[in-house]
PDB file of N, CA and C in Angstrom:
ATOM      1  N   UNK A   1      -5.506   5.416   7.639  1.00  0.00           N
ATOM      2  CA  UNK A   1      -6.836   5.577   7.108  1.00  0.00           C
ATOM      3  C   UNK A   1      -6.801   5.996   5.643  1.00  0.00           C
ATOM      4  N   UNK A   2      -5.562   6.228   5.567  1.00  0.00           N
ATOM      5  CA  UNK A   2      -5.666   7.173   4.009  1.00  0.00           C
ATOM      6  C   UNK A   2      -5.469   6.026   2.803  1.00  0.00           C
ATOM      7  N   UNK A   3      -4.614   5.108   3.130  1.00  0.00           N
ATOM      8  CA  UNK A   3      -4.767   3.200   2.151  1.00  0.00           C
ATOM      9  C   UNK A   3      -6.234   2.958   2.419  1.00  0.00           C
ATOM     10  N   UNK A   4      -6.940   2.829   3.221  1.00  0.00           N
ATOM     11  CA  UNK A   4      -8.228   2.621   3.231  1.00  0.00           C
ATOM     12  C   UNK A   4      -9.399   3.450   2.135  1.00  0.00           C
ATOM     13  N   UNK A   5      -8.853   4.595   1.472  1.00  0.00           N
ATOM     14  CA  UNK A   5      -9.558   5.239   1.090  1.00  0.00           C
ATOM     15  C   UNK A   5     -10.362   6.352   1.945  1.00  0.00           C
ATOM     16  N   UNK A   6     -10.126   6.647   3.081  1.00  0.00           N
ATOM     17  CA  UNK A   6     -11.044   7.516   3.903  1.00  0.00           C
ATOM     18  C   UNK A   6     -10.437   8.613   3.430  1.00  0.00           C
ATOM     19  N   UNK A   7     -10.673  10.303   2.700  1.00  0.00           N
ATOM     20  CA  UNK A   7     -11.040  10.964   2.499  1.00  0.00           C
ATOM     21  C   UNK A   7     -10.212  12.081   3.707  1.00  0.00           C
ATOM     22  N   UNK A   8      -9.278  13.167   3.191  1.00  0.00           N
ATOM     23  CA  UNK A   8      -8.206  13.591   3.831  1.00  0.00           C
ATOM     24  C   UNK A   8      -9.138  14.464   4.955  1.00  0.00           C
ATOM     25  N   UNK A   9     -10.244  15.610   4.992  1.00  0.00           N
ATOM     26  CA  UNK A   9     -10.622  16.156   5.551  1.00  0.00           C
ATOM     27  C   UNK A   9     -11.377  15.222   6.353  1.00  0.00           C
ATOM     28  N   UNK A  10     -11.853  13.564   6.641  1.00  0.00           N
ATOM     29  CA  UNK A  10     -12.854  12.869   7.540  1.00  0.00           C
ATOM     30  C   UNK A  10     -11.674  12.433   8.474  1.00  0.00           C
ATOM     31  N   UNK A  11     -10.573  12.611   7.784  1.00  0.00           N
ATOM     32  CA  UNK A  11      -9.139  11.914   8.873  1.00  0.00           C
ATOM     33  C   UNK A  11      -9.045  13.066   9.722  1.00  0.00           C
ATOM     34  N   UNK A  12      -9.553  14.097   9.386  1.00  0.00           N
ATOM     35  CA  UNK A  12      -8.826  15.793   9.864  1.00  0.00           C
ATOM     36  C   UNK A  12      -9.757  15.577  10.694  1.00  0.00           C
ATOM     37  N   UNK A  13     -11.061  15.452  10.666  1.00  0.00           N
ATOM     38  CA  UNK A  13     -12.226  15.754  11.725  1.00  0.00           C
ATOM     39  C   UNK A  13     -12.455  14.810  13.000  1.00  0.00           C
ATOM     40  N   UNK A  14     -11.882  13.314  12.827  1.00  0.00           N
ATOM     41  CA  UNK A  14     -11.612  12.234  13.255  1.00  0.00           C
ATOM     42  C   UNK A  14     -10.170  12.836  14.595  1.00  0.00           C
ATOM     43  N   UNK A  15      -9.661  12.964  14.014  1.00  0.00           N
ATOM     44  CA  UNK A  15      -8.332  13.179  14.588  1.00  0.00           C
ATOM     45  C   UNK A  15      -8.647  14.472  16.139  1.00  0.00           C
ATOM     46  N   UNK A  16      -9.490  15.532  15.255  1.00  0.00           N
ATOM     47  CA  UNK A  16     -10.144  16.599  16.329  1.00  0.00           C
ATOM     48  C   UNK A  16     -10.777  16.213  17.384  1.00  0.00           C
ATOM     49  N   UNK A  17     -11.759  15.207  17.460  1.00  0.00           N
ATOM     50  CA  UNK A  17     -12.404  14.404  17.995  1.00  0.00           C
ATOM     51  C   UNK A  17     -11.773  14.000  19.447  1.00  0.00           C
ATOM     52  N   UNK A  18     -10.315  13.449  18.806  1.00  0.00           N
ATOM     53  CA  UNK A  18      -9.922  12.908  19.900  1.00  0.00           C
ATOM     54  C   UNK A  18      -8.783  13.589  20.094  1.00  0.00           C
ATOM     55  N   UNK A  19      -8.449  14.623  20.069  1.00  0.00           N
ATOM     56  CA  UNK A  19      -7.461  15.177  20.655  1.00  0.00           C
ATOM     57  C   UNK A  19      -7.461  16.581  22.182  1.00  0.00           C
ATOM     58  N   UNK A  20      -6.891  16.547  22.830  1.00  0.00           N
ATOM     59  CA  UNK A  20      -6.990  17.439  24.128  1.00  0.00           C
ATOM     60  C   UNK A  20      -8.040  16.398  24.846  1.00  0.00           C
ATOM     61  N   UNK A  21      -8.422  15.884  24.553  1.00  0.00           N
ATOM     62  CA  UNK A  21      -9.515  15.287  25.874  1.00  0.00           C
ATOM     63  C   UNK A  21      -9.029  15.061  27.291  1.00  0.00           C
ATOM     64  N   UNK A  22     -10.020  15.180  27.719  1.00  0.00           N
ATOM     65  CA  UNK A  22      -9.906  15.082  29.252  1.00  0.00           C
ATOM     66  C   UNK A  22     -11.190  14.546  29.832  1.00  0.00           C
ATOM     67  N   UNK A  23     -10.947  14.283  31.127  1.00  0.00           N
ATOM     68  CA  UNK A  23     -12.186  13.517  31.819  1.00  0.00           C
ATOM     69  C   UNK A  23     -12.032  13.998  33.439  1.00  0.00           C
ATOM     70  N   UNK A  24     -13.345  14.296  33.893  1.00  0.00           N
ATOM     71  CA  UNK A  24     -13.376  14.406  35.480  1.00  0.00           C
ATOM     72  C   UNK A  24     -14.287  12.931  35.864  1.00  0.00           C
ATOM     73  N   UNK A  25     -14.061  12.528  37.091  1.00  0.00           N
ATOM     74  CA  UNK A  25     -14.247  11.265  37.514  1.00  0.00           C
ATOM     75  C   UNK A  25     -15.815  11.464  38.652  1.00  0.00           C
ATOM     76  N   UNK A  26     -16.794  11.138  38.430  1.00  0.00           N
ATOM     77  CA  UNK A  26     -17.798  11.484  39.434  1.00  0.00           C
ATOM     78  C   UNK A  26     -18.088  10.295  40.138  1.00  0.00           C
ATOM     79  N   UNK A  27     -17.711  10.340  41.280  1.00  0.00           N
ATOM     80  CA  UNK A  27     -17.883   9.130  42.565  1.00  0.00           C
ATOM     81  C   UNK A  27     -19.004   9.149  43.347  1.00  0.00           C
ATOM     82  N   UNK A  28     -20.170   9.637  42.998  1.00  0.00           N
ATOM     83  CA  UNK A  28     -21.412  10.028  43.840  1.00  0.00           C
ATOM     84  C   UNK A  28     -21.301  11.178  44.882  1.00  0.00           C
ATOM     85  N   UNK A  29     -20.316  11.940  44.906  1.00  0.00           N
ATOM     86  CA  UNK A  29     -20.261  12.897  45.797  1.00  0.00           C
ATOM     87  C   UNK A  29     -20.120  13.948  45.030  1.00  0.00           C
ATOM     88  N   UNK A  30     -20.442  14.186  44.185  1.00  0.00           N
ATOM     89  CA  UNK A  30     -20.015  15.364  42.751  1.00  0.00           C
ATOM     90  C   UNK A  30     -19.027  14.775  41.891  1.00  0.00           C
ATOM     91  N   UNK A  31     -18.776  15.721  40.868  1.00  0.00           N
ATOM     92  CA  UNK A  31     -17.521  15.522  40.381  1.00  0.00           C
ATOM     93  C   UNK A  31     -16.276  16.307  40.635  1.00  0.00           C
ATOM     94  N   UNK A  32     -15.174  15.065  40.351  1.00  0.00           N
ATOM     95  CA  UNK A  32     -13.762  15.512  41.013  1.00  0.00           C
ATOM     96  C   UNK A  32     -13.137  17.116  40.527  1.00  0.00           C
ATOM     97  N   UNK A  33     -13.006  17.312  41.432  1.00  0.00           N
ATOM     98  CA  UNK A  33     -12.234  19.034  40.869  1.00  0.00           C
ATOM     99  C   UNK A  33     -10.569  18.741  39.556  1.00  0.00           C
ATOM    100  N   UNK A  34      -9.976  17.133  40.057  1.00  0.00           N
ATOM    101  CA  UNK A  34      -9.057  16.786  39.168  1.00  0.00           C
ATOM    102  C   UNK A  34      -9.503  16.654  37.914  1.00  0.00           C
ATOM    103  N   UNK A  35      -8.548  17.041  37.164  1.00  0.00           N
ATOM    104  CA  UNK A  35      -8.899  15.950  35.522  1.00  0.00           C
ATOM    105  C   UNK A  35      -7.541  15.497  35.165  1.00  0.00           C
ATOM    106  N   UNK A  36      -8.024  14.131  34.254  1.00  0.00           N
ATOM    107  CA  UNK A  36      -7.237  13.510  33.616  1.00  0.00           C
ATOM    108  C   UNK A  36      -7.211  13.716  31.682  1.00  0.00           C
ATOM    109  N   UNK A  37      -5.953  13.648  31.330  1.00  0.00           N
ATOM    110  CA  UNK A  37      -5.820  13.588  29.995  1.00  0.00           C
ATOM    111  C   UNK A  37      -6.422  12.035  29.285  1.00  0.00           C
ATOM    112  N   UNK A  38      -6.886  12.051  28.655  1.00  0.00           N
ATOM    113  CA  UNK A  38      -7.011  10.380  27.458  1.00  0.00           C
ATOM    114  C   UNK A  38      -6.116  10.476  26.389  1.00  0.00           C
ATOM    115  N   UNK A  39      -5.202   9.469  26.609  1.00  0.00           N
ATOM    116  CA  UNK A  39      -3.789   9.885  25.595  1.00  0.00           C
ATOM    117  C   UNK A  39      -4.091   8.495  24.314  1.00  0.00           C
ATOM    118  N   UNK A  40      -5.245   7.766  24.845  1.00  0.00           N
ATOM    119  CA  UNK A  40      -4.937   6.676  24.124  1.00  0.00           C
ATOM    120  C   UNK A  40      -6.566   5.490  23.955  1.00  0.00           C
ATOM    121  N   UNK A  41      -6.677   4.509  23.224  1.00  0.00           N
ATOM    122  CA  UNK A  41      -8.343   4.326  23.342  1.00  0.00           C
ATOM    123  C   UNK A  41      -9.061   4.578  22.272  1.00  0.00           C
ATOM    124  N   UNK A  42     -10.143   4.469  22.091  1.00  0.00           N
ATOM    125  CA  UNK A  42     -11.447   4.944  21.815  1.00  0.00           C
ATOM    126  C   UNK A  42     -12.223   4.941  22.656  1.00  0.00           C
ATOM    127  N   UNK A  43     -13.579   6.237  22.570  1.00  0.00           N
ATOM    128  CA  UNK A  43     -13.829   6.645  23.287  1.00  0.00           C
ATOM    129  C   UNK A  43     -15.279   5.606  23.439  1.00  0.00           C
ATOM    130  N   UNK A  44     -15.889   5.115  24.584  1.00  0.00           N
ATOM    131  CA  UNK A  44     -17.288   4.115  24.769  1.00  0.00           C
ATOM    132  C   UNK A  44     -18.179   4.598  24.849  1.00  0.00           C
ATOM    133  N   UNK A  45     -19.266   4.225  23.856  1.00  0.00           N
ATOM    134  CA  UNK A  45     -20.444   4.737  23.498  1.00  0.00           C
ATOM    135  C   UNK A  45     -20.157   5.314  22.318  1.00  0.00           C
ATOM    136  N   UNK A  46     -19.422   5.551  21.589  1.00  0.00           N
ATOM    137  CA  UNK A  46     -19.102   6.529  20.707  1.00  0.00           C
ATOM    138  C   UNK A  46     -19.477   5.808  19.258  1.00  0.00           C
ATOM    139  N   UNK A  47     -20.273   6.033  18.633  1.00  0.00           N
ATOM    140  CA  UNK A  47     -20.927   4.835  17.488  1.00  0.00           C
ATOM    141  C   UNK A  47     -19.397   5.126  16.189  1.00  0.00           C
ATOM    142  N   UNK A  48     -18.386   5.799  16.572  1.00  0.00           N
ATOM    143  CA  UNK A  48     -17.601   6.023  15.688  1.00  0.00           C
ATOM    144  C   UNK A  48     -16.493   4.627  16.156  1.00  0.00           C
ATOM    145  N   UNK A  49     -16.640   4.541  17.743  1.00  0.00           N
ATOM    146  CA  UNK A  49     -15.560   3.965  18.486  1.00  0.00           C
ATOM    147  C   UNK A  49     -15.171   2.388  17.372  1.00  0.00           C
ATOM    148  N   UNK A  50     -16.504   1.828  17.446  1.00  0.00           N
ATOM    149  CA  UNK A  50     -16.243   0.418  16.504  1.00  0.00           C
ATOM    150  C   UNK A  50     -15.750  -0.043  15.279  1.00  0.00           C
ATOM    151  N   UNK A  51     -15.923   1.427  14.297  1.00  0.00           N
ATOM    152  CA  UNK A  51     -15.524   1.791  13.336  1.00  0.00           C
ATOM    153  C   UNK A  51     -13.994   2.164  13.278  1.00  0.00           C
ATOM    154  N   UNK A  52     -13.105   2.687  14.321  1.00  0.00           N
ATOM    155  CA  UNK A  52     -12.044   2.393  14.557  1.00  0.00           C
ATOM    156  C   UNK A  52     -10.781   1.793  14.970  1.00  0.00           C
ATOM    157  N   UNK A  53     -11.756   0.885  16.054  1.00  0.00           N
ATOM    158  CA  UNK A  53     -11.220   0.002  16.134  1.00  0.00           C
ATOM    159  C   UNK A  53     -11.039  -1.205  15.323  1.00  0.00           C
ATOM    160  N   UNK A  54     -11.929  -1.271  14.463  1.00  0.00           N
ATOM    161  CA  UNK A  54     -11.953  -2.150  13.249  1.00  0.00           C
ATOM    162  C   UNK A  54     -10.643  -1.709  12.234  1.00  0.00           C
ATOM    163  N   UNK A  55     -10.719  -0.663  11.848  1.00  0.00           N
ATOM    164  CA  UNK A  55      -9.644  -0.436  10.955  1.00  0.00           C
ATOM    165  C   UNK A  55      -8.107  -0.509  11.618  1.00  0.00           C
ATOM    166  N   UNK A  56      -8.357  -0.311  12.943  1.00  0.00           N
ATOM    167  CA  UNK A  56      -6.997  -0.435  13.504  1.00  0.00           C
ATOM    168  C   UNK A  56      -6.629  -2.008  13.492  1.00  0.00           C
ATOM    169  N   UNK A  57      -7.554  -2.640  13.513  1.00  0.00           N
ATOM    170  CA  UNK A  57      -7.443  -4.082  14.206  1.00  0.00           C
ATOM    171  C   UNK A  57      -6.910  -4.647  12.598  1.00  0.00           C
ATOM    172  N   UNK A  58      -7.844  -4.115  11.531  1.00  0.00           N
ATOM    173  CA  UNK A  58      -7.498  -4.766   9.949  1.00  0.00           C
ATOM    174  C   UNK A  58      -5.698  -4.797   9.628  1.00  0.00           C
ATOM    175  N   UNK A  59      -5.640  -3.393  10.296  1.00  0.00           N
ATOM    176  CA  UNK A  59      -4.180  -3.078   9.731  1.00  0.00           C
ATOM    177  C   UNK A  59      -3.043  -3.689  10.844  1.00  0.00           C
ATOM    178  N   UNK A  60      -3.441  -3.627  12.031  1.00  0.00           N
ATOM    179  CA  UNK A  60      -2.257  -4.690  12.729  1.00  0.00           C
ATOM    180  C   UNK A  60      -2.279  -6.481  12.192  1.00  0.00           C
ATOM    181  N   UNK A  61      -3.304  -6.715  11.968  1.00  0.00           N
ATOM    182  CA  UNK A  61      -3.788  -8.295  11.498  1.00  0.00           C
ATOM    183  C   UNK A  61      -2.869  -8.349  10.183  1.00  0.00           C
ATOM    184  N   UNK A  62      -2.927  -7.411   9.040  1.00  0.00           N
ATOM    185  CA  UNK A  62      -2.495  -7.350   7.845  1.00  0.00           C
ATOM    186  C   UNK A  62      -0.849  -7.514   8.404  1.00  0.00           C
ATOM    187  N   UNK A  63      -0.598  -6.583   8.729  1.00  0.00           N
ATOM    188  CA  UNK A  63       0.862  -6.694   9.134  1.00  0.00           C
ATOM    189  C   UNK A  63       1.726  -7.506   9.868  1.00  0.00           C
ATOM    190  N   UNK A  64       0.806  -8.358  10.791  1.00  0.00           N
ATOM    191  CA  UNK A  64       1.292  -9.570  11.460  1.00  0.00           C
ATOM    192  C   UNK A  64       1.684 -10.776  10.773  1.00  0.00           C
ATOM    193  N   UNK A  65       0.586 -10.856   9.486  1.00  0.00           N
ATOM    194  CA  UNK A  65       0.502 -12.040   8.827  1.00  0.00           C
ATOM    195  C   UNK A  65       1.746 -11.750   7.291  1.00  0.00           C
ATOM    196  N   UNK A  66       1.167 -10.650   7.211  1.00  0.00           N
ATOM    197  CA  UNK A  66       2.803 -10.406   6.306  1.00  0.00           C
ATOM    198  C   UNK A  66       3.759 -10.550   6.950  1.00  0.00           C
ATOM    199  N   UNK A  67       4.287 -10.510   8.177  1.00  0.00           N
ATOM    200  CA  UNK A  67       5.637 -10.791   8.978  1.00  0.00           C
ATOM    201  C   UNK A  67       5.657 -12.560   9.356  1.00  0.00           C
ATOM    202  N   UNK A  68       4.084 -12.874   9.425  1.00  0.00           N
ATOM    203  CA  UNK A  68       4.645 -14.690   9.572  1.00  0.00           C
ATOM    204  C   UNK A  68       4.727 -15.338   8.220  1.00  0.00           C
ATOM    205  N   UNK A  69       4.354 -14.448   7.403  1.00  0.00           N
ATOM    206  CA  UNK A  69       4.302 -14.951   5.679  1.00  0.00           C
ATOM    207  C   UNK A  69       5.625 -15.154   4.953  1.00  0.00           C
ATOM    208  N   UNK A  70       6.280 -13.925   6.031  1.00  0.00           N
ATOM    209  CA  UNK A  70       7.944 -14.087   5.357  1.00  0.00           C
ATOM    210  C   UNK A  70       8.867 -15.175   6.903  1.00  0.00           C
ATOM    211  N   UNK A  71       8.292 -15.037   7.505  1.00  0.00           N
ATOM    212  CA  UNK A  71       8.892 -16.076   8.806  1.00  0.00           C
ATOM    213  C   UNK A  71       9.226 -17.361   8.298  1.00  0.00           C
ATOM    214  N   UNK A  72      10.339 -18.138   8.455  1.00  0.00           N
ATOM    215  CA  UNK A  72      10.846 -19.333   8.757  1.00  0.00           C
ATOM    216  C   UNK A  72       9.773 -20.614   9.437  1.00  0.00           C
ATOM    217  N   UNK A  73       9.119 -19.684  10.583  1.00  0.00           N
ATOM    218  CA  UNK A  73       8.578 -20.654  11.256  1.00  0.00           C
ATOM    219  C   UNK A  73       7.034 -20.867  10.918  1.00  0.00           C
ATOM    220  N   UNK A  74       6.706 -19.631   9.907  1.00  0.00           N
ATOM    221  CA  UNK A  74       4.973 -19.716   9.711  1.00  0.00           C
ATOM    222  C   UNK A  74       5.388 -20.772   8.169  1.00  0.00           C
ATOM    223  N   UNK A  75       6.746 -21.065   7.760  1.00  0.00           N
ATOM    224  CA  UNK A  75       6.289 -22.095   6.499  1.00  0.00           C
ATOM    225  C   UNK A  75       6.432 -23.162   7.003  1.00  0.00           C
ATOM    226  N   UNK A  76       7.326 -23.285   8.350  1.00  0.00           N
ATOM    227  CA  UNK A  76       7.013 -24.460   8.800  1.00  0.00           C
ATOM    228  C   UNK A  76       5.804 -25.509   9.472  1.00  0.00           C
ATOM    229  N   UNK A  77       5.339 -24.148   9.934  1.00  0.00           N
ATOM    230  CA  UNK A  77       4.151 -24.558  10.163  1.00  0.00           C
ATOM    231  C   UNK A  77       3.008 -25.158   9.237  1.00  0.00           C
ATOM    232  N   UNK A  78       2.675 -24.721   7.942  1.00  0.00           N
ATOM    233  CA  UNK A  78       2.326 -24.620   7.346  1.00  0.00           C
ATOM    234  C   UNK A  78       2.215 -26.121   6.652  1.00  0.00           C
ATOM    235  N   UNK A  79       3.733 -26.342   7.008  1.00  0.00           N
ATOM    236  CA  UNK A  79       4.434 -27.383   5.961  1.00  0.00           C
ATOM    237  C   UNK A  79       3.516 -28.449   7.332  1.00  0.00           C
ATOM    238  N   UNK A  80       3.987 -28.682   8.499  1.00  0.00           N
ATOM    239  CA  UNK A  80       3.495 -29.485   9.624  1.00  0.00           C
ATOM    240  C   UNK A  80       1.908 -29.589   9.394  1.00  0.00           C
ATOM    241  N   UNK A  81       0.911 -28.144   9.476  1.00  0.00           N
ATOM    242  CA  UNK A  81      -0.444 -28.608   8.977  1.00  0.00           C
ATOM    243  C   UNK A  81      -0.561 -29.794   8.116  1.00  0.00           C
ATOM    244  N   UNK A  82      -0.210 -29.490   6.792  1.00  0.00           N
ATOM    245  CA  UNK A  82      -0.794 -30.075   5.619  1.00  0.00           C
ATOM    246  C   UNK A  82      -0.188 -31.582   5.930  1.00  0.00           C
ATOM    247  N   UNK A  83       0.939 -31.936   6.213  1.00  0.00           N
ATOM    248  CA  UNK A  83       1.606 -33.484   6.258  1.00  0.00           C
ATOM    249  C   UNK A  83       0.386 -33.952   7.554  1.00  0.00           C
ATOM    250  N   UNK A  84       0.465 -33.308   8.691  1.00  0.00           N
ATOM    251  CA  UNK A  84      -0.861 -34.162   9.927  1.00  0.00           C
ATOM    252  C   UNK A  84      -2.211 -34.439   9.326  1.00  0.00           C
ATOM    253  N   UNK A  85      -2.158 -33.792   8.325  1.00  0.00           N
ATOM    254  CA  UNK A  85      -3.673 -34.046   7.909  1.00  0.00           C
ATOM    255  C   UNK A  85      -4.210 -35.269   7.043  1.00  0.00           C
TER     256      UNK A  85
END
């Protein structure tokens, strides 16, 4: 988040957000006396949730395409587009 420009203390508050969470499970009979940890995700409903997953999604996309950019097989490809056309 911090190449993005987001602002060191909104990463700090972000990060709080989702850390220790837990969840009890309610099956129509109350809720469960168990809980579970959330180790991983964004959380649904969360108007922040889309906003993170976006930046996560920018930066795996960025990094994929820099790895087929230097690949063997993404110039071949490349090379195969343009000649079929």
């Amino acid at each position: 988040m911090l190449s993005k420009g987001i602002p060191t203390h909104l990463i700090t508050i972000i990060q709080k957000i989702y850390v220790e969470n837990i969840i009890r499970v309610n099956a129509g009979n109350g809720i469960s006396e168990d809980s579970t940890a959330i180790t991983q995700g964004v959380r649904q409903g969360c108007p922040l949730s889309p906003v993170l997953f976006n930046l996560y999604l920018d930066e795996f996309i960025r990094i994929w395409l820099q790895k087929l950019k230097t690949s063997k097989y993404f110039k071949e490809l490349i090379f195969n587009t343009l000649i079929c056309r």
